[in-house]
PDB file of N, CA and C in Angstrom:
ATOM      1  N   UNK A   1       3.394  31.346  13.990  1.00  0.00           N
ATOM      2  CA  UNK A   1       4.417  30.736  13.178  1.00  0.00           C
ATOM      3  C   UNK A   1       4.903  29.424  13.788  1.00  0.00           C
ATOM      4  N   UNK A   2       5.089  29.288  15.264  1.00  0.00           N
ATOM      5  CA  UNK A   2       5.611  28.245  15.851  1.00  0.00           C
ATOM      6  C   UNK A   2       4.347  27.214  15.644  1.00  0.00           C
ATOM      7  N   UNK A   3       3.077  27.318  15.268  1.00  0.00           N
ATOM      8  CA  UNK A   3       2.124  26.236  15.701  1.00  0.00           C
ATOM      9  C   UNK A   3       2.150  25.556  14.025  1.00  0.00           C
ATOM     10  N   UNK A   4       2.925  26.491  12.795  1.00  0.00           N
ATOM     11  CA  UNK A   4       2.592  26.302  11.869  1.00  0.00           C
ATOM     12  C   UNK A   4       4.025  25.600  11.493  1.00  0.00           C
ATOM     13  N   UNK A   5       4.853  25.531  12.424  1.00  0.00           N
ATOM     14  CA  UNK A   5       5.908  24.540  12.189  1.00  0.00           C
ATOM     15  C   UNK A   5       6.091  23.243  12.792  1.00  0.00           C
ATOM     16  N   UNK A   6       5.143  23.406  14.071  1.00  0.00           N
ATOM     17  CA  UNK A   6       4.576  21.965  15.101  1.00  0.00           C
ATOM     18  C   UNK A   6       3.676  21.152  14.035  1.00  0.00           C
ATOM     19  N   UNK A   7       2.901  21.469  13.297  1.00  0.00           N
ATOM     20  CA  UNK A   7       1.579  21.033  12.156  1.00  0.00           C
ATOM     21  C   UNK A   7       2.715  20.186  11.247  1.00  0.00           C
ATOM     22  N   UNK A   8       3.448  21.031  10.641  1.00  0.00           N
ATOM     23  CA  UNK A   8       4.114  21.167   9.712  1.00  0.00           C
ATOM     24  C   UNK A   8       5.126  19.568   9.549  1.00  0.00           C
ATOM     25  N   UNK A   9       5.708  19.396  11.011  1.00  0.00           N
ATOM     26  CA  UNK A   9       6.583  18.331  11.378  1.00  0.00           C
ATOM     27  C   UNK A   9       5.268  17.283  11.846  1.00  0.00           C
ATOM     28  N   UNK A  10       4.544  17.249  12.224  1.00  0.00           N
ATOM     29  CA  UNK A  10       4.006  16.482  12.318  1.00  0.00           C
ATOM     30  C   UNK A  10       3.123  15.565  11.083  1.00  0.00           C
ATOM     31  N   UNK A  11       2.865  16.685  10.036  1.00  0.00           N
ATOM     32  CA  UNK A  11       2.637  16.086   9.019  1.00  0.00           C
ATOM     33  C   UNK A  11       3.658  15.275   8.135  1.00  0.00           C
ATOM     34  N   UNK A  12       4.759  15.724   8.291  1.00  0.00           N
ATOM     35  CA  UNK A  12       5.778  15.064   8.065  1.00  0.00           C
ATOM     36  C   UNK A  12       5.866  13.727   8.363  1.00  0.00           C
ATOM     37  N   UNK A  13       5.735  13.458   9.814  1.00  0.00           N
ATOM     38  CA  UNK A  13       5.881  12.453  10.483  1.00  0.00           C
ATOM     39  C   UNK A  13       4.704  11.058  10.180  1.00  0.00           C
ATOM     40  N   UNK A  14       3.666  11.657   9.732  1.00  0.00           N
ATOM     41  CA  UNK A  14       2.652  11.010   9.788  1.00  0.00           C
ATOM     42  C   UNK A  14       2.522  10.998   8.155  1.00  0.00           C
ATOM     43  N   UNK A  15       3.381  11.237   6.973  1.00  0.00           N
ATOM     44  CA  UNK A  15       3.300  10.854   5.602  1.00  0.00           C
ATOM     45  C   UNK A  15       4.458   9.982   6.107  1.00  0.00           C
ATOM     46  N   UNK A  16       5.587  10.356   6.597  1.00  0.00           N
ATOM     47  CA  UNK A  16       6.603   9.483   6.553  1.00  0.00           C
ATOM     48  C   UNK A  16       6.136   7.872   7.343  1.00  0.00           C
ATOM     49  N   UNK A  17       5.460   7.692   8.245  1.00  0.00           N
ATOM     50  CA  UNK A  17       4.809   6.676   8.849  1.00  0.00           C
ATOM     51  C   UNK A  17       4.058   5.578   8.034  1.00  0.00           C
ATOM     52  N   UNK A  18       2.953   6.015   7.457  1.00  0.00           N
ATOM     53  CA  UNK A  18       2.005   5.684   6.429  1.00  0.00           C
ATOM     54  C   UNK A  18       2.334   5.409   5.226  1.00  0.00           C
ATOM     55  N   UNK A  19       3.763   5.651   4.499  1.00  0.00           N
ATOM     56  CA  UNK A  19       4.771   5.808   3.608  1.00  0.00           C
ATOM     57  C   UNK A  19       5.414   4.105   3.658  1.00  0.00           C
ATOM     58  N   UNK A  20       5.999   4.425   5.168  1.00  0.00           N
ATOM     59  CA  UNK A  20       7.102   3.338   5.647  1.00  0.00           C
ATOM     60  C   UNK A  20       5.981   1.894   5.687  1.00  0.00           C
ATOM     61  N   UNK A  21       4.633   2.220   6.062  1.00  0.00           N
ATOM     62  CA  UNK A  21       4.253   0.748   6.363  1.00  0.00           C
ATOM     63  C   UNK A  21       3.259   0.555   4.838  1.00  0.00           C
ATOM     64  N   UNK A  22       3.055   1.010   4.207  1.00  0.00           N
ATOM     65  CA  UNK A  22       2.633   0.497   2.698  1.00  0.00           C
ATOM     66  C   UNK A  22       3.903   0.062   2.242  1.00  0.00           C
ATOM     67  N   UNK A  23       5.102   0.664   1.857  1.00  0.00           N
ATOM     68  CA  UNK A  23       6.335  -0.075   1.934  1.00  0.00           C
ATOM     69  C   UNK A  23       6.128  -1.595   1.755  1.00  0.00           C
ATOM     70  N   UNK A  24       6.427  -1.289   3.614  1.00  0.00           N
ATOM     71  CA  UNK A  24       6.937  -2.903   3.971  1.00  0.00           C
ATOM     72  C   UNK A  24       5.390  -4.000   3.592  1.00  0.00           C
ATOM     73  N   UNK A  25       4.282  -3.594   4.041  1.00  0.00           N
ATOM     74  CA  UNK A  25       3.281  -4.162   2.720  1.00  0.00           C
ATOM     75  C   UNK A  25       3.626  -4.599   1.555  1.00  0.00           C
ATOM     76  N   UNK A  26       4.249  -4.185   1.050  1.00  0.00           N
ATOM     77  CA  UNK A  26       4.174  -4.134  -0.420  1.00  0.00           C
ATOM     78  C   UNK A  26       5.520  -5.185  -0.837  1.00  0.00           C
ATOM     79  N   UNK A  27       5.967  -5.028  -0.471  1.00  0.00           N
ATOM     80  CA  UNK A  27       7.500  -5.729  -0.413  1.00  0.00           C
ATOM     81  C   UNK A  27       7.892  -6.425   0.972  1.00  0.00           C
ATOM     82  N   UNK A  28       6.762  -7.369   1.483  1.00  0.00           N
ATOM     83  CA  UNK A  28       6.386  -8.556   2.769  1.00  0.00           C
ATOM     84  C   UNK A  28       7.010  -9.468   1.739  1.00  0.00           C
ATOM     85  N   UNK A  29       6.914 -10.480   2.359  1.00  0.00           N
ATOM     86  CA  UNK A  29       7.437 -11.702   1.648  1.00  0.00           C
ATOM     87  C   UNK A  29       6.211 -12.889   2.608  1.00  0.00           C
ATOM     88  N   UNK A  30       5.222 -12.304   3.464  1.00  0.00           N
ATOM     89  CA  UNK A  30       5.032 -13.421   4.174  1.00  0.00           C
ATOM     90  C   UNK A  30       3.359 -13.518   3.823  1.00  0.00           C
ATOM     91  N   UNK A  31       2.918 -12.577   3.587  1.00  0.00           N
ATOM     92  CA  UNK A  31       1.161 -12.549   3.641  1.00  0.00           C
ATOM     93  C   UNK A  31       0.826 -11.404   2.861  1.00  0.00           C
ATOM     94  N   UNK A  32       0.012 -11.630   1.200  1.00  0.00           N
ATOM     95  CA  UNK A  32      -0.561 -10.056   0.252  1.00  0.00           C
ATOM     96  C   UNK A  32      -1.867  -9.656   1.417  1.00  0.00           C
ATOM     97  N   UNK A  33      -2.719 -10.518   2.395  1.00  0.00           N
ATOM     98  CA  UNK A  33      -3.940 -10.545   2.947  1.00  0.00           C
ATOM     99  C   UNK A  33      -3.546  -9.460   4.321  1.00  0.00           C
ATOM    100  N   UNK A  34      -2.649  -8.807   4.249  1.00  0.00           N
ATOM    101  CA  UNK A  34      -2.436  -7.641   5.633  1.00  0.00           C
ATOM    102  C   UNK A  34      -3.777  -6.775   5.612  1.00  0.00           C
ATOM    103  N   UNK A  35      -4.358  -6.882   6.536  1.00  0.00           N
ATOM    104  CA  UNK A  35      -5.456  -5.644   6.557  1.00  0.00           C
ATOM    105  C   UNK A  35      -5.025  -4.431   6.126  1.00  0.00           C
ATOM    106  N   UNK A  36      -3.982  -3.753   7.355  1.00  0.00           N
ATOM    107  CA  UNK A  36      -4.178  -2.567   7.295  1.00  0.00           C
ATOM    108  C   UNK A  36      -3.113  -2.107   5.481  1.00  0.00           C
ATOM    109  N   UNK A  37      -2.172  -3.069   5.546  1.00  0.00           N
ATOM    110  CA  UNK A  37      -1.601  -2.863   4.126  1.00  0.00           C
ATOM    111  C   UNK A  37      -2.578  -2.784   2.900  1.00  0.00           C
ATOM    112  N   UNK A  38      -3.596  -3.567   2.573  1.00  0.00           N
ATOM    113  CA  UNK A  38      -4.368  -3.623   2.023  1.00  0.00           C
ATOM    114  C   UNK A  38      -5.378  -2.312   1.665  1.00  0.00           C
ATOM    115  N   UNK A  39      -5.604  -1.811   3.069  1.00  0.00           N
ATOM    116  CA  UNK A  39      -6.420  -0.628   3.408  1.00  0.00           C
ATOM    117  C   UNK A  39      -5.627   0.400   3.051  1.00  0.00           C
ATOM    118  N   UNK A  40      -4.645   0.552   2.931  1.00  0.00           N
ATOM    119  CA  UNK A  40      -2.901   1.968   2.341  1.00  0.00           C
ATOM    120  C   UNK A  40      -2.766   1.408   1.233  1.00  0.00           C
ATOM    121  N   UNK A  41      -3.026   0.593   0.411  1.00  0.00           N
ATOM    122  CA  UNK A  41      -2.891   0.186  -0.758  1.00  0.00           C
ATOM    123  C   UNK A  41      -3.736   0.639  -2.145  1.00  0.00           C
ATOM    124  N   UNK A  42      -4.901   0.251  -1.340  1.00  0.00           N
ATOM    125  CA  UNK A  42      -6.100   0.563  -2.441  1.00  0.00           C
ATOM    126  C   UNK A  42      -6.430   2.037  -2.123  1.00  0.00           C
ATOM    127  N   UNK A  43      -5.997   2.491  -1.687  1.00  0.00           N
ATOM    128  CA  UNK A  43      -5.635   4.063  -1.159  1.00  0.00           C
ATOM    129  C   UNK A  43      -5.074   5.022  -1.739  1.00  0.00           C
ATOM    130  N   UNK A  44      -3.774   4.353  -2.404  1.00  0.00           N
ATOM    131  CA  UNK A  44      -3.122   5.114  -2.805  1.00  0.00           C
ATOM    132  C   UNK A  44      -3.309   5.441  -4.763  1.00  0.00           C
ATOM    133  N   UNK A  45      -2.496   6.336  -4.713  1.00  0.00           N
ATOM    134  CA  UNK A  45      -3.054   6.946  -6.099  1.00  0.00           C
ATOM    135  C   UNK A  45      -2.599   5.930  -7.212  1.00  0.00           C
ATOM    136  N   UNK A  46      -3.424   5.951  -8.406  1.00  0.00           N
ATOM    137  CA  UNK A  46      -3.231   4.726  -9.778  1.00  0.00           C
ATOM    138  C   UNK A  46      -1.832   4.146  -9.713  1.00  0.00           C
ATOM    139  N   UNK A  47      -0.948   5.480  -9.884  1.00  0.00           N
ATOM    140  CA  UNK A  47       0.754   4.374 -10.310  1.00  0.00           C
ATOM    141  C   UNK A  47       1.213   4.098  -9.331  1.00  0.00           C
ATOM    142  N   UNK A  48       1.505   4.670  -8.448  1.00  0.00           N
ATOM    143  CA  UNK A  48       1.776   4.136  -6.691  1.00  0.00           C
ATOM    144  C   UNK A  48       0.992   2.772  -6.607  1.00  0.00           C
ATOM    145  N   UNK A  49      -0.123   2.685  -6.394  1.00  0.00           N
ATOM    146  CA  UNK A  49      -0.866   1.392  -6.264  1.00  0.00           C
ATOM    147  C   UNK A  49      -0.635   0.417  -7.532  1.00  0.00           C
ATOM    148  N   UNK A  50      -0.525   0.487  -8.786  1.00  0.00           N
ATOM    149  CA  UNK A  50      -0.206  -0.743  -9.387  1.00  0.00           C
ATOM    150  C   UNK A  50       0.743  -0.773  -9.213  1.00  0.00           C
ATOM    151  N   UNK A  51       2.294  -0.075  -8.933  1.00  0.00           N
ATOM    152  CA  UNK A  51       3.524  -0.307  -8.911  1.00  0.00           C
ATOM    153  C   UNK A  51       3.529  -1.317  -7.246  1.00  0.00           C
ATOM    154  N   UNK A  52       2.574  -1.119  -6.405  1.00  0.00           N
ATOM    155  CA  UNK A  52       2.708  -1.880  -5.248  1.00  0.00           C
ATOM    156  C   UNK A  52       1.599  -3.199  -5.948  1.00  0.00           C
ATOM    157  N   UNK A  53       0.740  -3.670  -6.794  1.00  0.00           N
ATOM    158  CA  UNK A  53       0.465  -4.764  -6.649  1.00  0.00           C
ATOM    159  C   UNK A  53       1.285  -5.319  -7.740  1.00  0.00           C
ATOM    160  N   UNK A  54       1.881  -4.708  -8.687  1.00  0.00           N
ATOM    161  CA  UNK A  54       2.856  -5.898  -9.788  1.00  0.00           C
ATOM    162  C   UNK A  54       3.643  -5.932  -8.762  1.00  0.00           C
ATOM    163  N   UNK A  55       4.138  -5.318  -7.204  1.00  0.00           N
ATOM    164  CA  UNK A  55       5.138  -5.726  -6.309  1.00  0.00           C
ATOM    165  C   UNK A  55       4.559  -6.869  -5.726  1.00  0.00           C
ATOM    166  N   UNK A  56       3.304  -7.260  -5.188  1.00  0.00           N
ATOM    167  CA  UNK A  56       2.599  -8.338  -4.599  1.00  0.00           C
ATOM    168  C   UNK A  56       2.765  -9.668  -5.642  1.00  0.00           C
ATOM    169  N   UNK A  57       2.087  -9.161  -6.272  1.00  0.00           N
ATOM    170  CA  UNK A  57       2.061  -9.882  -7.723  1.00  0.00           C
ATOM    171  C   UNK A  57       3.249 -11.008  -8.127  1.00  0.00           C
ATOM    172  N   UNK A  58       4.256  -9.921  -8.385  1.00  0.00           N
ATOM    173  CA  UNK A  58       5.452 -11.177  -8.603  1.00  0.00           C
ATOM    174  C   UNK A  58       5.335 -11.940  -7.153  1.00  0.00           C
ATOM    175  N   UNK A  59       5.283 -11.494  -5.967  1.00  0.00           N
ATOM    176  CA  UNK A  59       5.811 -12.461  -4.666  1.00  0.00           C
ATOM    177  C   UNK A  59       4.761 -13.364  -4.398  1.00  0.00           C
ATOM    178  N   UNK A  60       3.349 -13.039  -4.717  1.00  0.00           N
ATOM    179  CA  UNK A  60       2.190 -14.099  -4.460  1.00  0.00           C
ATOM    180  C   UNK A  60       1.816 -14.472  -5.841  1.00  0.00           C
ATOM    181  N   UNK A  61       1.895 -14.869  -6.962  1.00  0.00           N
ATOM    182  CA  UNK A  61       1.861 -14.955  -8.182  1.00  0.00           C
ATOM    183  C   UNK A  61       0.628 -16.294  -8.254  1.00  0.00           C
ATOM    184  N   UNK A  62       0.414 -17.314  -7.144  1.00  0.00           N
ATOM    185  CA  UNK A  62      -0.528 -18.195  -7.337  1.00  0.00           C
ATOM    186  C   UNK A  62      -1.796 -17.634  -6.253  1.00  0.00           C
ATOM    187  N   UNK A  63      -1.399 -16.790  -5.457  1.00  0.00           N
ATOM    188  CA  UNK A  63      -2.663 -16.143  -4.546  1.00  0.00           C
ATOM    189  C   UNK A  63      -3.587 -15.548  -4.822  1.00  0.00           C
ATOM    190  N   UNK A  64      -4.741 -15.716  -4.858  1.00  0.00           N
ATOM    191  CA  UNK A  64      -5.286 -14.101  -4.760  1.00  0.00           C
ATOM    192  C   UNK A  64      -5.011 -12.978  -4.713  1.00  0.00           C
ATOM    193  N   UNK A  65      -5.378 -11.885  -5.564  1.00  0.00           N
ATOM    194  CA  UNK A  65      -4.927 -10.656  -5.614  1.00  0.00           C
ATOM    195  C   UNK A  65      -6.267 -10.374  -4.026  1.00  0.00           C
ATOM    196  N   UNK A  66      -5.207  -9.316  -3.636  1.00  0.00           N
ATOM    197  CA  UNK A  66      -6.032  -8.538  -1.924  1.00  0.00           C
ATOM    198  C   UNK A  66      -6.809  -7.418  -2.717  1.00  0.00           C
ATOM    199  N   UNK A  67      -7.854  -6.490  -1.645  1.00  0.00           N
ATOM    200  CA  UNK A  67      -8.279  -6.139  -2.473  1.00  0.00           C
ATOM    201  C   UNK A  67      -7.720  -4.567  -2.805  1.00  0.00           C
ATOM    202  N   UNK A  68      -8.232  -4.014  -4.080  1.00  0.00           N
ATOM    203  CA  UNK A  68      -7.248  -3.166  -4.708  1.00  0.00           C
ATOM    204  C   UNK A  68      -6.184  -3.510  -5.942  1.00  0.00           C
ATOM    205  N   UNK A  69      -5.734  -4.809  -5.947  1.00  0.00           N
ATOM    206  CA  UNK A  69      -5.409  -5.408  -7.153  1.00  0.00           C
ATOM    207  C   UNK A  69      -6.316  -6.027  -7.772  1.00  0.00           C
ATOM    208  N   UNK A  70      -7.464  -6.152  -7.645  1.00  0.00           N
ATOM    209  CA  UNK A  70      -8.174  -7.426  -7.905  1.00  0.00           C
ATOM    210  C   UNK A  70      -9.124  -6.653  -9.331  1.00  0.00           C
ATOM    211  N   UNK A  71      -9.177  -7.173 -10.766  1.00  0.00           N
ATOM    212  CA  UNK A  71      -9.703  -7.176 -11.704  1.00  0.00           C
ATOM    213  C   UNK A  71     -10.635  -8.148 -12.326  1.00  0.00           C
ATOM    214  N   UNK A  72     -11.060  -7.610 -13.153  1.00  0.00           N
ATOM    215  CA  UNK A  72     -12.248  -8.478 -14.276  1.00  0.00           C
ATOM    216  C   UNK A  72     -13.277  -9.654 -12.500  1.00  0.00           C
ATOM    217  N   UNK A  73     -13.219 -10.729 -12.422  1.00  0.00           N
ATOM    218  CA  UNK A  73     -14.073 -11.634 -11.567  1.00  0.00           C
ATOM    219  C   UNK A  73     -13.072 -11.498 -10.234  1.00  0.00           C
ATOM    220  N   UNK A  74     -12.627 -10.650  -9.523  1.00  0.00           N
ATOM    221  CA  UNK A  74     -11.752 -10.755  -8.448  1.00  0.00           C
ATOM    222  C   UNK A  74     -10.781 -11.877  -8.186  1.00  0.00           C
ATOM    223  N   UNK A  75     -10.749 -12.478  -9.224  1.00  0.00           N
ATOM    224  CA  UNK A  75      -9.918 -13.593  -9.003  1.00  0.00           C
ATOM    225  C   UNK A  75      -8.666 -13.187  -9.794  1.00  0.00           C
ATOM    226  N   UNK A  76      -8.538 -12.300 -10.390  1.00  0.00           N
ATOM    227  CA  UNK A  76      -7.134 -12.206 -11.558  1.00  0.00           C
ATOM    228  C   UNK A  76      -6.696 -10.621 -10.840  1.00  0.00           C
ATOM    229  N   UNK A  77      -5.481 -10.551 -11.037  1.00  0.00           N
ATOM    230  CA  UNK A  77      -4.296  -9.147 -11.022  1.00  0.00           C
ATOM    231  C   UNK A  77      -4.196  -8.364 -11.933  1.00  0.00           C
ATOM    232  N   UNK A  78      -4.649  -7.342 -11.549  1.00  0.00           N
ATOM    233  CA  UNK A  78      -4.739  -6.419 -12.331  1.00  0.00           C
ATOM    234  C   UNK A  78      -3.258  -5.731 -12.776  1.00  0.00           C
TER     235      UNK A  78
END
């Protein structure tokens, strides 16, 4: 029981982690081109992930979509 509450918090810890830095990805103000944001992005499930690139989207609006937003010739936002 105790190893299944050590697992337990740790999974916790490690959604809450992975959670916190797609986040701040998503709602940067400085760069859509973050690797590892990019890599937690296109990751995540359909509405989670477009709700984080119409978040990119409005803030880089003349950039390149990174990839995971990227539609039709990779050049347009999906």
């Amino acid at each position: 029981m105790k190893v299944l509450k050590i697992l337990l918090v740790v999974l916790i810890a490690v959604a809450g982690t992975v959670g916190w830095r797609w986040f701040q990805y998503v709602s940067n103000t400085v760069s859509p081109y973050d690797e590892v944001g990019i890599a937690l992005n296109s990751r995540m499930p359909g509405p989670i992930n477009k709700w984080g690139c119409d978040k990119l989207h409005a803030q880089f609006d003349s950039a390149l979509p990174p990839y995971g937003c990227q539609a039709g010739n990779g050049r347009q936002w999906r």
